[in-house]
Structure formats: C-alpha cells, structure tokens
C-alpha atoms as a PDB file:
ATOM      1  CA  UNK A   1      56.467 179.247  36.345  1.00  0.00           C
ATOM      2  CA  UNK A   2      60.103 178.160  36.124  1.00  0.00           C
ATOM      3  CA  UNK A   3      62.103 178.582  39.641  1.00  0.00           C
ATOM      4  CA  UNK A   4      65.861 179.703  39.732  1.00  0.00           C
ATOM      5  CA  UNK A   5      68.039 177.820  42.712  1.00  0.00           C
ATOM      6  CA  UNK A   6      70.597 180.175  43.806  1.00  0.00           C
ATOM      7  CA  UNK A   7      73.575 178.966  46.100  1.00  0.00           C
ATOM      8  CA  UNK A   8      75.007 181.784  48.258  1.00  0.00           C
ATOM      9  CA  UNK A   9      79.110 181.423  48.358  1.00  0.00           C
ATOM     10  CA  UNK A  10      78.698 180.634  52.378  1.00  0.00           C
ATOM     11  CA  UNK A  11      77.460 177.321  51.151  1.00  0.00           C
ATOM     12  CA  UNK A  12      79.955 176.745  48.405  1.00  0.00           C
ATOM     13  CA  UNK A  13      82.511 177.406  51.278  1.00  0.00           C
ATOM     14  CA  UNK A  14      81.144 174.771  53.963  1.00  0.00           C
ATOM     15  CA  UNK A  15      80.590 171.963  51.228  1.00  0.00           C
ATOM     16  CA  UNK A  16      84.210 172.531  49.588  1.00  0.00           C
ATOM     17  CA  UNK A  17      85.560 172.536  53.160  1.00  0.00           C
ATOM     18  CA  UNK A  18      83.775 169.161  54.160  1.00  0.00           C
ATOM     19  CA  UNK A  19      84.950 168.083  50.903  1.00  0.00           C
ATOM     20  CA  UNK A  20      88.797 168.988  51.867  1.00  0.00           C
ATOM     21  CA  UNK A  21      87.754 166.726  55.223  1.00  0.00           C
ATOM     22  CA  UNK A  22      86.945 163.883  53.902  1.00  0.00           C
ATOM     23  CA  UNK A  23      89.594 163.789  51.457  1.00  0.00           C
ATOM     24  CA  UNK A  24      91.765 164.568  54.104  1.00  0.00           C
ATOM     25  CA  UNK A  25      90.575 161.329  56.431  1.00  0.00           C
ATOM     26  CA  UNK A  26      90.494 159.311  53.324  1.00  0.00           C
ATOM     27  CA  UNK A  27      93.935 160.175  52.890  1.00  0.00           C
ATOM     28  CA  UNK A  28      95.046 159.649  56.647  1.00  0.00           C
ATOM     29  CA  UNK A  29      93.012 156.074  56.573  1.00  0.00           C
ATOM     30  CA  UNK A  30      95.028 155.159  53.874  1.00  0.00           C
ATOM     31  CA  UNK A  31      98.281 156.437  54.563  1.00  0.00           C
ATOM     32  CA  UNK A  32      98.488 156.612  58.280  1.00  0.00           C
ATOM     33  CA  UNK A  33      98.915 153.050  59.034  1.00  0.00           C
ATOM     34  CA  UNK A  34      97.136 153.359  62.493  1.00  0.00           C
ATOM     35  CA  UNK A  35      99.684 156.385  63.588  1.00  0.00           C
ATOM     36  CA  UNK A  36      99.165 159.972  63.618  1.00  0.00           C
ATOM     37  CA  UNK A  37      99.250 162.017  60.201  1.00  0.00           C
ATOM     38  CA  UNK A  38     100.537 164.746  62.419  1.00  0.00           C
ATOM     39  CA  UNK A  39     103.388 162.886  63.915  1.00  0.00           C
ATOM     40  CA  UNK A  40     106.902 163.641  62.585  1.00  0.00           C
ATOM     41  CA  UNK A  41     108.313 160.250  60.863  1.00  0.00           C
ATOM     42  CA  UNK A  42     111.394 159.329  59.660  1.00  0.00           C
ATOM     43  CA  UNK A  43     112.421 156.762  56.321  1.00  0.00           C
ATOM     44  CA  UNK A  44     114.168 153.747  55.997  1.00  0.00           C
ATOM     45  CA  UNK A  45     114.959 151.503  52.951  1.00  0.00           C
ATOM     46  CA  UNK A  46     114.840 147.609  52.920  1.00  0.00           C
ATOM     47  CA  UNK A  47     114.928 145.340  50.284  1.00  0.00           C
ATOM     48  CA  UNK A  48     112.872 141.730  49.799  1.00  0.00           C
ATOM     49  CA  UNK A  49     113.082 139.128  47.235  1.00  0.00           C
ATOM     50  CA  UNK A  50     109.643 138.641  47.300  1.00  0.00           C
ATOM     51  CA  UNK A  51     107.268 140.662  49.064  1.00  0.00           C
ATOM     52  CA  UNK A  52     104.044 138.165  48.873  1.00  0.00           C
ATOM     53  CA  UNK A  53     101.399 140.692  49.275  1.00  0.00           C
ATOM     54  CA  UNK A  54     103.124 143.850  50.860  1.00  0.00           C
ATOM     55  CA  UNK A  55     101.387 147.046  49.579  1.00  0.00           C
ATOM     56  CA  UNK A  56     101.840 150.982  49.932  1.00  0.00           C
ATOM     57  CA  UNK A  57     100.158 151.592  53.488  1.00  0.00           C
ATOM     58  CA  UNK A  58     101.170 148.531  55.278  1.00  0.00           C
ATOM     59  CA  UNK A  59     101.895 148.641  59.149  1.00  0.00           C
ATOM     60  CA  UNK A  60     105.490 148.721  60.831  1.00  0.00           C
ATOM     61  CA  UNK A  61     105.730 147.256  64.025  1.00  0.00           C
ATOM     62  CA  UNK A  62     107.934 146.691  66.289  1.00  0.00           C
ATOM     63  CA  UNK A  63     107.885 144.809  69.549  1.00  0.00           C
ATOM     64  CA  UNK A  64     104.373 143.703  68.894  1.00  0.00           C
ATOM     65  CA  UNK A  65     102.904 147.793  68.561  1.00  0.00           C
ATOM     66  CA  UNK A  66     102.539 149.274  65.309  1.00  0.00           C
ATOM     67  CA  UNK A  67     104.914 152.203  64.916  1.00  0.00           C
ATOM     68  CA  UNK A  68     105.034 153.126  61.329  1.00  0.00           C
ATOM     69  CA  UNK A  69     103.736 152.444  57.437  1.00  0.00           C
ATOM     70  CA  UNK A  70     104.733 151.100  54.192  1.00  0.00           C
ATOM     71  CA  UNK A  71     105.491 154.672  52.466  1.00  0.00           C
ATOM     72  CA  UNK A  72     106.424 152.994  48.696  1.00  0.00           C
ATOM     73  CA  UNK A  73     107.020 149.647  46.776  1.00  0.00           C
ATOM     74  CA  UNK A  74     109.306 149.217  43.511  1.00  0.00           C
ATOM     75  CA  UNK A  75     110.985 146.477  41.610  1.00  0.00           C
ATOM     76  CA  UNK A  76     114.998 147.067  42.471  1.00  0.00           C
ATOM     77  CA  UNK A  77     116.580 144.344  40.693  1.00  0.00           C
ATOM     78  CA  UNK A  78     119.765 144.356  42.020  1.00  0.00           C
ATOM     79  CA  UNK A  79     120.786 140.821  42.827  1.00  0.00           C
ATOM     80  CA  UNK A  80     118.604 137.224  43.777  1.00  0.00           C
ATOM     81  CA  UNK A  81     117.616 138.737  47.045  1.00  0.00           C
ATOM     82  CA  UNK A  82     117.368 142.346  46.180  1.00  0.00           C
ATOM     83  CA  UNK A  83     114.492 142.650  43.677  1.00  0.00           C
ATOM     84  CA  UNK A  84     111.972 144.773  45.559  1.00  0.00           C
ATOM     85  CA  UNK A  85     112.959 148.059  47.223  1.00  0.00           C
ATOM     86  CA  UNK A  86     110.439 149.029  50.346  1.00  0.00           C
ATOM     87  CA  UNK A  87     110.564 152.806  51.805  1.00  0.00           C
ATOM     88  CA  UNK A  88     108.932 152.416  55.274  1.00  0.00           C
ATOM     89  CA  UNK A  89     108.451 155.628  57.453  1.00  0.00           C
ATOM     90  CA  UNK A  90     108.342 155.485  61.432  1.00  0.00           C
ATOM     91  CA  UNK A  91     107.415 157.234  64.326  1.00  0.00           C
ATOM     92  CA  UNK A  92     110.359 159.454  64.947  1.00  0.00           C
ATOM     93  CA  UNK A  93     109.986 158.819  68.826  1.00  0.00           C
ATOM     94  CA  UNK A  94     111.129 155.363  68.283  1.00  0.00           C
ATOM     95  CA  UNK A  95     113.715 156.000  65.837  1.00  0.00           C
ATOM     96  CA  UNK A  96     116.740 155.802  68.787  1.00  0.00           C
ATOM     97  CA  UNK A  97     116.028 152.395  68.660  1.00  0.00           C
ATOM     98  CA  UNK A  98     116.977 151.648  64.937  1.00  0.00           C
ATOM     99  CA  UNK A  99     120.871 151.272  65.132  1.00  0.00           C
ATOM    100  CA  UNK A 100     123.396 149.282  62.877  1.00  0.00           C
ATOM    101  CA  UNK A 101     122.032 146.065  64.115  1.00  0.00           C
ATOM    102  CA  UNK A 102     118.626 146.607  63.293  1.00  0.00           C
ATOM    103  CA  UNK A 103     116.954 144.093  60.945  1.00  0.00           C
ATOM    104  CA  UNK A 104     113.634 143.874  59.262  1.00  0.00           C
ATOM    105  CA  UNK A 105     111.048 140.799  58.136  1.00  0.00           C
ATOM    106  CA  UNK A 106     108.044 140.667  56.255  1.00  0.00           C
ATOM    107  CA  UNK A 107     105.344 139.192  58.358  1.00  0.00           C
ATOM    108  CA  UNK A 108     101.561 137.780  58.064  1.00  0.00           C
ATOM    109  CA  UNK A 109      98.744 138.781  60.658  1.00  0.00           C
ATOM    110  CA  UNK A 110      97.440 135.282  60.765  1.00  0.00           C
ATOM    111  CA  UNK A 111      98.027 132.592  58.705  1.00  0.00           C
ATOM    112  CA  UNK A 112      97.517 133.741  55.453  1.00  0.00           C
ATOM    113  CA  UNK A 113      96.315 137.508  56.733  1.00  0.00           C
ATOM    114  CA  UNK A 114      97.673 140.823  55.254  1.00  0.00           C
ATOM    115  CA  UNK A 115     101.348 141.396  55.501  1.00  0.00           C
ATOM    116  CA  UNK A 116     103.671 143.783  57.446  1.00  0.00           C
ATOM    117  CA  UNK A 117     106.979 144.601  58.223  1.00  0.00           C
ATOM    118  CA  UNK A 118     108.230 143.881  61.810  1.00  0.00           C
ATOM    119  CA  UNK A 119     111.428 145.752  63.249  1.00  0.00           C
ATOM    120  CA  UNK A 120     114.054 143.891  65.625  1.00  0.00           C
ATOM    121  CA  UNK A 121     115.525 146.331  67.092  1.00  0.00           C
ATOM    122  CA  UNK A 122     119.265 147.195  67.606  1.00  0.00           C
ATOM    123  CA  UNK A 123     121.645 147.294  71.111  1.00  0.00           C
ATOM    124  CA  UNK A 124     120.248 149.439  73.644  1.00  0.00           C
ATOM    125  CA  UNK A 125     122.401 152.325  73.421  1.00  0.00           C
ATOM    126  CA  UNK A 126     123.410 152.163  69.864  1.00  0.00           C
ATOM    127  CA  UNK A 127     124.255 155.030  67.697  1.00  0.00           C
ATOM    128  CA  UNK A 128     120.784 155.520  65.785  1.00  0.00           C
ATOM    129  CA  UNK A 129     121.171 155.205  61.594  1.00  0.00           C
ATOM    130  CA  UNK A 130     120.513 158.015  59.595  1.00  0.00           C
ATOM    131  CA  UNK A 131     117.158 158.555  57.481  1.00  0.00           C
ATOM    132  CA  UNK A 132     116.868 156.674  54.220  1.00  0.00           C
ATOM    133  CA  UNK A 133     119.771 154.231  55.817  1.00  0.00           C
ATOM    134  CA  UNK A 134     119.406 150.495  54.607  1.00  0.00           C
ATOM    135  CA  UNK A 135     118.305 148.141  57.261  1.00  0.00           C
ATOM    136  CA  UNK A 136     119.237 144.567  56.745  1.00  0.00           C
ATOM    137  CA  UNK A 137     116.919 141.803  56.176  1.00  0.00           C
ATOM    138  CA  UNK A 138     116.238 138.759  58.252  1.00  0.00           C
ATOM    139  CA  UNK A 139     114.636 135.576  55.571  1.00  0.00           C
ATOM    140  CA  UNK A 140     111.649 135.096  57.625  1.00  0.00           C
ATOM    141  CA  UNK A 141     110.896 132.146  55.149  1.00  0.00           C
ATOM    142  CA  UNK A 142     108.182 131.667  52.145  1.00  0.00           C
ATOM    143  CA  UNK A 143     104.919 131.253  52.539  1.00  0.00           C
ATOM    144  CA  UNK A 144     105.016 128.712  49.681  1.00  0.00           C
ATOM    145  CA  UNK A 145     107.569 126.724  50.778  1.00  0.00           C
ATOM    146  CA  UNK A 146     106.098 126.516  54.248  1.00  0.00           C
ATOM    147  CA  UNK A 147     103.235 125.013  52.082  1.00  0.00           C
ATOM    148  CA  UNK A 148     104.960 122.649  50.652  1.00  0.00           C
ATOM    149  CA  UNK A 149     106.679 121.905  53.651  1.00  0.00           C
ATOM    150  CA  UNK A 150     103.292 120.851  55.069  1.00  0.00           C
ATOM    151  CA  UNK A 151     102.398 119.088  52.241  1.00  0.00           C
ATOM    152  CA  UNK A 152     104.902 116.926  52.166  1.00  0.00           C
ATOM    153  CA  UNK A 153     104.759 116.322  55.898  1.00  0.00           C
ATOM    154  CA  UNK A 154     101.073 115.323  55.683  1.00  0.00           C
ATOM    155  CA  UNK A 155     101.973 113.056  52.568  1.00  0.00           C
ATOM    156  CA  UNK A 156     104.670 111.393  54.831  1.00  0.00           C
ATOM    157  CA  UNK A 157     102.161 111.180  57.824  1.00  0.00           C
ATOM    158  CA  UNK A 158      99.653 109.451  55.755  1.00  0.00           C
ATOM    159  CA  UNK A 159     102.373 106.618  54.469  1.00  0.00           C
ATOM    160  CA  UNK A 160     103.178 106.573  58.111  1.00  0.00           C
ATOM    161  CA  UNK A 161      99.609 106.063  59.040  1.00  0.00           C
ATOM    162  CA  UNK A 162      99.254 103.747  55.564  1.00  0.00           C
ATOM    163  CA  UNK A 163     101.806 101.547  56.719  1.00  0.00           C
ATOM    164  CA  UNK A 164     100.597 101.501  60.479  1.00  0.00           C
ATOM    165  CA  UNK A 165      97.323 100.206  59.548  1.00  0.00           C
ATOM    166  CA  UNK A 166      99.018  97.702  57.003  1.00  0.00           C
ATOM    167  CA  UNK A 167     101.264  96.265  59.796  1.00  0.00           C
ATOM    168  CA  UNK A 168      98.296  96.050  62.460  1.00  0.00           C
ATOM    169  CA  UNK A 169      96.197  94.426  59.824  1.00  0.00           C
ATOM    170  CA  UNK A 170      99.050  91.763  59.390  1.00  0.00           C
ATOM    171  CA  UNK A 171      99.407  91.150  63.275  1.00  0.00           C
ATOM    172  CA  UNK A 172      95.279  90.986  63.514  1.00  0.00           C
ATOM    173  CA  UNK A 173      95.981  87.784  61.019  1.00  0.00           C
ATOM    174  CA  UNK A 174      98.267  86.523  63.183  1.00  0.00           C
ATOM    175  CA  UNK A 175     101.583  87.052  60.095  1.00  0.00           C
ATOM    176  CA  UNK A 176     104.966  87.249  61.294  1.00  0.00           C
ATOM    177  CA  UNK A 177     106.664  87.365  64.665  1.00  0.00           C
ATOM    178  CA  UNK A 178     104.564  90.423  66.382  1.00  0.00           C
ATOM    179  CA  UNK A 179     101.228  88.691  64.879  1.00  0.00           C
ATOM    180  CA  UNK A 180     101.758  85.336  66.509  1.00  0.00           C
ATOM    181  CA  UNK A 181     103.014  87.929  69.710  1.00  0.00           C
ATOM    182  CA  UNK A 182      99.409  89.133  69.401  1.00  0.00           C
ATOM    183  CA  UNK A 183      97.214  86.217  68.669  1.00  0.00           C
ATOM    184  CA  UNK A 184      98.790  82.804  70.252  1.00  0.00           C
ATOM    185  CA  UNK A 185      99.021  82.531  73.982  1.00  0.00           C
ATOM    186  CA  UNK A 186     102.623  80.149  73.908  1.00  0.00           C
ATOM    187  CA  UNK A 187     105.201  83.115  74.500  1.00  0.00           C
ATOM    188  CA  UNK A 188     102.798  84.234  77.392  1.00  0.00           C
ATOM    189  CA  UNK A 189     102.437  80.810  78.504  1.00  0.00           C
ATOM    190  CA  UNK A 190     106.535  80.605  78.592  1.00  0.00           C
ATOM    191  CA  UNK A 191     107.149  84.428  79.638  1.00  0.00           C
ATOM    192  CA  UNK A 192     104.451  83.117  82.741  1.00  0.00           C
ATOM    193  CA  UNK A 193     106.447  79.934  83.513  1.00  0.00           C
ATOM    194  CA  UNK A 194     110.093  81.929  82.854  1.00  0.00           C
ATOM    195  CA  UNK A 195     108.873  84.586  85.386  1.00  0.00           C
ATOM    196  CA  UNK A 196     108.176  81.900  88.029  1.00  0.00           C
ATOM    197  CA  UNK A 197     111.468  79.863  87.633  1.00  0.00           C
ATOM    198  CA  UNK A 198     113.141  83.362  88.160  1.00  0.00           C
ATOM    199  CA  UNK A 199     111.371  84.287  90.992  1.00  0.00           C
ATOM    200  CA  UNK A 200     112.471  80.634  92.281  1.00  0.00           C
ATOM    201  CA  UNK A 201     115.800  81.156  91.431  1.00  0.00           C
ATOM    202  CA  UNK A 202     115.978  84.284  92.769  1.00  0.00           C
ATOM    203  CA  UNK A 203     114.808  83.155  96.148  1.00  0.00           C
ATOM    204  CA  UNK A 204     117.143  80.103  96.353  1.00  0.00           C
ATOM    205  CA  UNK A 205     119.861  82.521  95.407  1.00  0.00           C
ATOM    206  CA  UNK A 206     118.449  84.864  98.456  1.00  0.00           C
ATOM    207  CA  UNK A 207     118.501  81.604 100.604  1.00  0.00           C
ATOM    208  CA  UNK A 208     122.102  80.614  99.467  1.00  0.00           C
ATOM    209  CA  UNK A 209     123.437  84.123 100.197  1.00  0.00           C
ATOM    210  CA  UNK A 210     121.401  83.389 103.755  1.00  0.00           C
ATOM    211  CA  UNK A 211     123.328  80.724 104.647  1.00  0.00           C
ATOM    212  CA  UNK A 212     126.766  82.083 102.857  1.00  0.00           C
ATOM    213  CA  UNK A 213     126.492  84.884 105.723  1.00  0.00           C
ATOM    214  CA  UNK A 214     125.512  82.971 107.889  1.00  0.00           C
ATOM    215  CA  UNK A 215     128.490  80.639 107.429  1.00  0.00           C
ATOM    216  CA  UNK A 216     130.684  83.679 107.302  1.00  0.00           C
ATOM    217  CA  UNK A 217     129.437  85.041 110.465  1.00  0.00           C
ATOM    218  CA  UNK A 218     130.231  81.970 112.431  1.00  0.00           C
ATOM    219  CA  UNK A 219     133.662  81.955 110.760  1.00  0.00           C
ATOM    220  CA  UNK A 220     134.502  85.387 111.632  1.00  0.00           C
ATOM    221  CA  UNK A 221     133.162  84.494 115.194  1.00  0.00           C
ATOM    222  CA  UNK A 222     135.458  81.334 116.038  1.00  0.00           C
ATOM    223  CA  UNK A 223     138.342  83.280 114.479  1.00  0.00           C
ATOM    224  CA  UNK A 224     137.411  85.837 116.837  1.00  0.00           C
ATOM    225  CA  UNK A 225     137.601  83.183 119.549  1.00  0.00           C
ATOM    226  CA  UNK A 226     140.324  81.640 119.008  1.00  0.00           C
ATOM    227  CA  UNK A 227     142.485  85.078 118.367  1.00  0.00           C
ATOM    228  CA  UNK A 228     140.945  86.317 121.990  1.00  0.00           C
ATOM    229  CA  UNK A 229     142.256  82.532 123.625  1.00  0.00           C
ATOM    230  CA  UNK A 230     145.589  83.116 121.820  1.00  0.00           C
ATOM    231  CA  UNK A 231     145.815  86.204 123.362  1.00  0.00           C
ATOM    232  CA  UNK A 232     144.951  85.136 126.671  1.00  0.00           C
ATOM    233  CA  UNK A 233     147.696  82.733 126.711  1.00  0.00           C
ATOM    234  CA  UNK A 234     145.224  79.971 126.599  1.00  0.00           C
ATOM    235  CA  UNK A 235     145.364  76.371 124.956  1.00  0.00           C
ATOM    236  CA  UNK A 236     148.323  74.708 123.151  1.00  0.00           C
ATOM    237  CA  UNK A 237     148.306  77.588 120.192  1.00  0.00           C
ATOM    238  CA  UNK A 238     148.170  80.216 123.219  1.00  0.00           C
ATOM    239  CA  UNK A 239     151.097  78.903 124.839  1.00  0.00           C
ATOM    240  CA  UNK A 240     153.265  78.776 121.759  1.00  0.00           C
ATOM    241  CA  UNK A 241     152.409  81.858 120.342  1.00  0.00           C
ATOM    242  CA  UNK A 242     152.910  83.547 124.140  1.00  0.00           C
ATOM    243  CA  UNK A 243     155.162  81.276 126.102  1.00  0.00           C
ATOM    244  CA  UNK A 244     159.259  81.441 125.566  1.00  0.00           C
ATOM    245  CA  UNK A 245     159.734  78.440 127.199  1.00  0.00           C
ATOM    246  CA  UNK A 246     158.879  76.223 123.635  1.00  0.00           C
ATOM    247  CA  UNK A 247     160.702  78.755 121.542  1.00  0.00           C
ATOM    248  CA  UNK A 248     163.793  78.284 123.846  1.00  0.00           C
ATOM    249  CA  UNK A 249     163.384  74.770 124.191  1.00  0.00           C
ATOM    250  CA  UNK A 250     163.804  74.112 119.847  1.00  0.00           C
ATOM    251  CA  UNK A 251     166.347  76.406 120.069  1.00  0.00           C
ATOM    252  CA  UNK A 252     168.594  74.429 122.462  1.00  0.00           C
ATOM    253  CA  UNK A 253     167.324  71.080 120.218  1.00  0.00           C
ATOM    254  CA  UNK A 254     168.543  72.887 117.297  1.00  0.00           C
ATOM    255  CA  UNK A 255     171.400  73.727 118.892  1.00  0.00           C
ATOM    256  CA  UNK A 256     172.684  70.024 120.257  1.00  0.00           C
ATOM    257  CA  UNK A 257     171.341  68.859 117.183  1.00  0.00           C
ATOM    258  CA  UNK A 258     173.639  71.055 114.547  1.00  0.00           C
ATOM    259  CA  UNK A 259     176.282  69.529 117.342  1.00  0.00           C
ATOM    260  CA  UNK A 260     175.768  66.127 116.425  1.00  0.00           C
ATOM    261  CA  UNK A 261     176.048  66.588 113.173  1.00  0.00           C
ATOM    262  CA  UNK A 262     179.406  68.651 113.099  1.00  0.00           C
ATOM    263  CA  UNK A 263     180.361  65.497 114.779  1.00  0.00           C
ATOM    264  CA  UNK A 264     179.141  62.838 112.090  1.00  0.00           C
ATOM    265  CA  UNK A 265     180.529  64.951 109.424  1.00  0.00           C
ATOM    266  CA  UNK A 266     184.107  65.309 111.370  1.00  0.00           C
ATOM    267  CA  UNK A 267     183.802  61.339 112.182  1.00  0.00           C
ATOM    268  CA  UNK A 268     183.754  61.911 115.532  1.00  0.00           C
ATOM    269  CA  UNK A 269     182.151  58.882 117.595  1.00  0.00           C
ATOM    270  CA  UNK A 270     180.825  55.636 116.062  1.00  0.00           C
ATOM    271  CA  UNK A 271     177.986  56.991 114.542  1.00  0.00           C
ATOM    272  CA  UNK A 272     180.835  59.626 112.711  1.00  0.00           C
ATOM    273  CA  UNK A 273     182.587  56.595 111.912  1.00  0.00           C
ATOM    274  CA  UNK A 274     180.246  54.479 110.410  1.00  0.00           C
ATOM    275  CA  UNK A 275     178.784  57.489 108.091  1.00  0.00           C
ATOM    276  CA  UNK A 276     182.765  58.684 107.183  1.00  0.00           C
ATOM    277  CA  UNK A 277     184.530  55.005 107.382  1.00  0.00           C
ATOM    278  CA  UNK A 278     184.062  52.883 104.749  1.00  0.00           C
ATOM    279  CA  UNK A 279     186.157  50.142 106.221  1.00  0.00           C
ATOM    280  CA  UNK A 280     182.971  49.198 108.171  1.00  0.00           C
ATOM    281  CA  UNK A 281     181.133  49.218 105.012  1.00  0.00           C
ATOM    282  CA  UNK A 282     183.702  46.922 103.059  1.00  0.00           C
ATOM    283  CA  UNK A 283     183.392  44.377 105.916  1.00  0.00           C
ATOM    284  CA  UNK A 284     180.206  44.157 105.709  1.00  0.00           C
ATOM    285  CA  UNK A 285     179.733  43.749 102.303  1.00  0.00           C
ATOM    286  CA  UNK A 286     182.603  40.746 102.488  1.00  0.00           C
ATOM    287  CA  UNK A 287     180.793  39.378 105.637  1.00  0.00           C
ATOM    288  CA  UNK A 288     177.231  39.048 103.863  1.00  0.00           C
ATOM    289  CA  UNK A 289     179.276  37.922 100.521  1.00  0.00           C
ATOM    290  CA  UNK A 290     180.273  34.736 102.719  1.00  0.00           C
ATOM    291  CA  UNK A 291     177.319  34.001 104.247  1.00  0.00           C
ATOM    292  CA  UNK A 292     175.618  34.139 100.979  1.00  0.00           C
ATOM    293  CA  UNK A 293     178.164  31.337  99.681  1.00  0.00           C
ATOM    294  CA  UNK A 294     177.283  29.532 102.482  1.00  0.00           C
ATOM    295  CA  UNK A 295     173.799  29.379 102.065  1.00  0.00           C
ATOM    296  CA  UNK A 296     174.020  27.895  99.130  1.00  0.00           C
ATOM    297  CA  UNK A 297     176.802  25.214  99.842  1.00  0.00           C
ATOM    298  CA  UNK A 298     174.077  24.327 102.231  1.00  0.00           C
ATOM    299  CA  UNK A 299     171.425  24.020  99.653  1.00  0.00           C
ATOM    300  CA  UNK A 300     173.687  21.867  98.051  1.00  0.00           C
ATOM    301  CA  UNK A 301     175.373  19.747 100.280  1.00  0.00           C
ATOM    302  CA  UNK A 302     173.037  19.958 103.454  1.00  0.00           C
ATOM    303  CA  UNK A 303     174.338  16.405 104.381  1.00  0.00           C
ATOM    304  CA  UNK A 304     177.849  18.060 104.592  1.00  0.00           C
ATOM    305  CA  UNK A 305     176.475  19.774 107.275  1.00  0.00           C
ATOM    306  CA  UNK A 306     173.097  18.362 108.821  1.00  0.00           C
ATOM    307  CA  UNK A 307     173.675  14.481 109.748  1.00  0.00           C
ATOM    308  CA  UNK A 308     170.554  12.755 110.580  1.00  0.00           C
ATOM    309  CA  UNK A 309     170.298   9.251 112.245  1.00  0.00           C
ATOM    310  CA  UNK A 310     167.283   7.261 113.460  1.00  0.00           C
ATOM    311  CA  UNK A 311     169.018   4.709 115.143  1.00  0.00           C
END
C-alpha cells in the first residue's frame, strides 16, 4: 500500500532558514576577509600594473593586523602602471589613519603565498581622505624579477665558486706565484731568516738608541756642570763670564792699543816714522844695492881684498 510523505510548512520554514544561514556564512567566509560582516567599512581605489595573484576577497592590513578586504578587481588601462583598478573596503575605525600620504603595496604571505594589500599609513594627525579617494602606490617590486634576480645571482655564485675551485686546483699543482706560495718551502725559508735579521736589527737599533741617550744624558749633565761652575764664579770660564776685572783689563789694551796706532798713522815716534817715511826705506834699498855689488866684486877679485902669505 503506497505511503504519502507530507511536510508540514514549520519544516519548510526551519530548513529554508538554515538554508539562508549557511548562505549567509558562506557569504561572510568569502567576503569578510577575517573582519566583521557587521562592521561599517569604508572604500578606497588603488591601481597596480600587475596584480600577480590578487583576487576579490583578499585581506587589507595594515601595521601587521588585517583591517579590511579586496571588495573588486578590473582591468583599468590607463597608462604602463595603471592597468588594474582594485576597490578595497576597510574597517571604518581605522579609516582616520588613511590621509593624503597614505600609500598601498601588494604583498605575499610567504614566499610565494597568497597575496594582499598592506596600508602605510599617513601623518598622525592628518586630515583623513574621503571614500572612493585614490591612494597612491608604493612598487613593492615583481615577483619575477626577484626571480631572476636570484637566478642570476646563483649563476654568478657558481662562476665564483667555478673559478675558486679552478684557481685552488692550480695552486694544489704548484702553477703560478700563489702555487709555488703553497707548495715550496723557499719564501718561508727567507720570510723565517728576514724575520730574524729584523728582529736583530731591531735590537741593535734599540741598543744604539741605548747608548744615543745615554750619550745625551751625560752631555746634558756636564753642560749642567759646567753652567752651575760658571755661575758660581768658578774656573777660568767662571771668572770671565763673572769677573770685570778681564773685561776692564782688554778694554784699557784696546784702548792704549788704538793709541799706538793713531800714532803710527800720524808718524809720530820711530815706529810712525819708519811705517810713514820712506826716506828710511830708500836708504835701505841703496844700502843693500851696495853691498850686493860688493859681494860680487869679491867673488871676483877676492885677491883685491883677501891677501894670503905663507911666508
């Protein structure tokens, strides 16, 4: 015998109602971006030239805390940097905080995790934009090219490395100047031997100086000595360098001296005469003039003047 189900409307109401709940959670889980469906938000626009990932529900943060959502994504087109418009909605608690100077950049939870969009915010005690205002955009960099970047930083590490390995292979076989460094014992032999002559050097230099000091002291000492005996009026130095007497004694010399010689230049006396007369000087040029004659009538004629006679 065929049974007939019959649903009352009570249950029709409780199933359409959980229905409206789910739907309702669903929506807030995707939507929501970890914030409160019930919270009042306010929009802002931004613009990327590439987005790499960024889609409609997307977190906001800002200062490390998730604040908002990605609210809608569309191609904008308006210059190189401007392709992609981004509507982002926040919590309207923090929206004081969003001023002129506000900027915006796309970020990556992780390395290559899911993106969102993080919020510098402006001065403290800025004038707060109004909704829908364009925030500026701060060029985080590309993924890709930070790729790349690596890329060719581990290429150029491994030539590095490449080239490492080819010069320590070349001083293991003893090639070139560092491999003959590395394998022969004559520069360590002669660095050995250099070290010691300096160390020798150095100490006869330390000697030298020694003895330089040394030297210097004593000098400094009899200098000392003999400025302390001069002082004292003591010794020959002492006495002239303390005693009138000597200085008054060449003075009066000088003095008879500069006389005597006012009285050779006036031809005063004989010495005056014989340095100003030349009468003197003509007689006795004549006078040696005739005894020179003579000498040599003599040689000539000594019988004319010697007469010798034995018997």
């Amino acid at each position: 015998m065929k049974r007939s189900v019959r649903l009352k409307w009570s249950n029709l109401q409780v199933g359409a109602l959980i229905t409206v709940v789910i739907a309702v959670a669903l929506w807030a889980s995707f939507s929501g971006g970890g914030t409160s469906i019930f919270e009042r938000k306010q929009k802002f626009v931004c613009y990327f030239r590439n987005v790499d990932g960024l889609v409609r529900g997307s977190p906001v943060w800002m200062a490390g805390m998730e604040v908002g959502n990605v609210r809608s994504l569309e191609f904008a087109n308006l210059d190189s940097l401007r392709r992609v418009r981004v509507v982002c909605a926040v919590k309207t608690s923090i929206w004081p905080q969003l001023t002129s100077k506000s900027e915006v950049l796309l970020g990556s939870i992780g390395f290559l995790g899911d993106k969102y969009i993080e919020i510098i915010p402006g001065d403290v005690g800025g004038v707060p934009i109004a909704p829908m205002t364009i925030i500026r955009t701060r060029d985080a960099g590309d993924v890709k090219a930070v790729f790349k970047e690596a890329e060719q930083a581990a290429a150029t590490a491994g030539s590095v490395l490449a080239n490492i390995d080819t010069l320590l292979d070349r001083m293991n076989r003893g090639e070139g100047t560092l491999g003959k460094i590395a394998t022969r014992d004559d520069l360590y032999i002669q660095m050995t031997k250099l070290a010691a002559n300096l160390t020798k050097l150095t100490a006869d230099l330390q000697r030298n100086q020694e003895r330089v000091v040394s030297s210097m002291e004593r000098l400094s000492l009899s200098v000392e000595n003999v400025s302390d005996r001069v002082n004292e009026n003591t010794g020959t130095l002492g006495r002239i360098m303390n005693d009138p007497a000597l200085y008054d004694n060449l003075s009066a010399t000088s003095a008879r001296l500069d006389t005597i010689m006012m009285r050779i230049n006036s031809a005063d006396g004989s010495l005056g005469l014989l340095v100003q007369d030349t009468a003197l000087y003509t007689e006795i040029v004549e006078l040696l003039d005739r005894v020179s004659n003579l000498v040599s009538d003599i040689e000539k004629n000594p019988r004319k003047y010697f007469k010798f006679s034995v018997f």
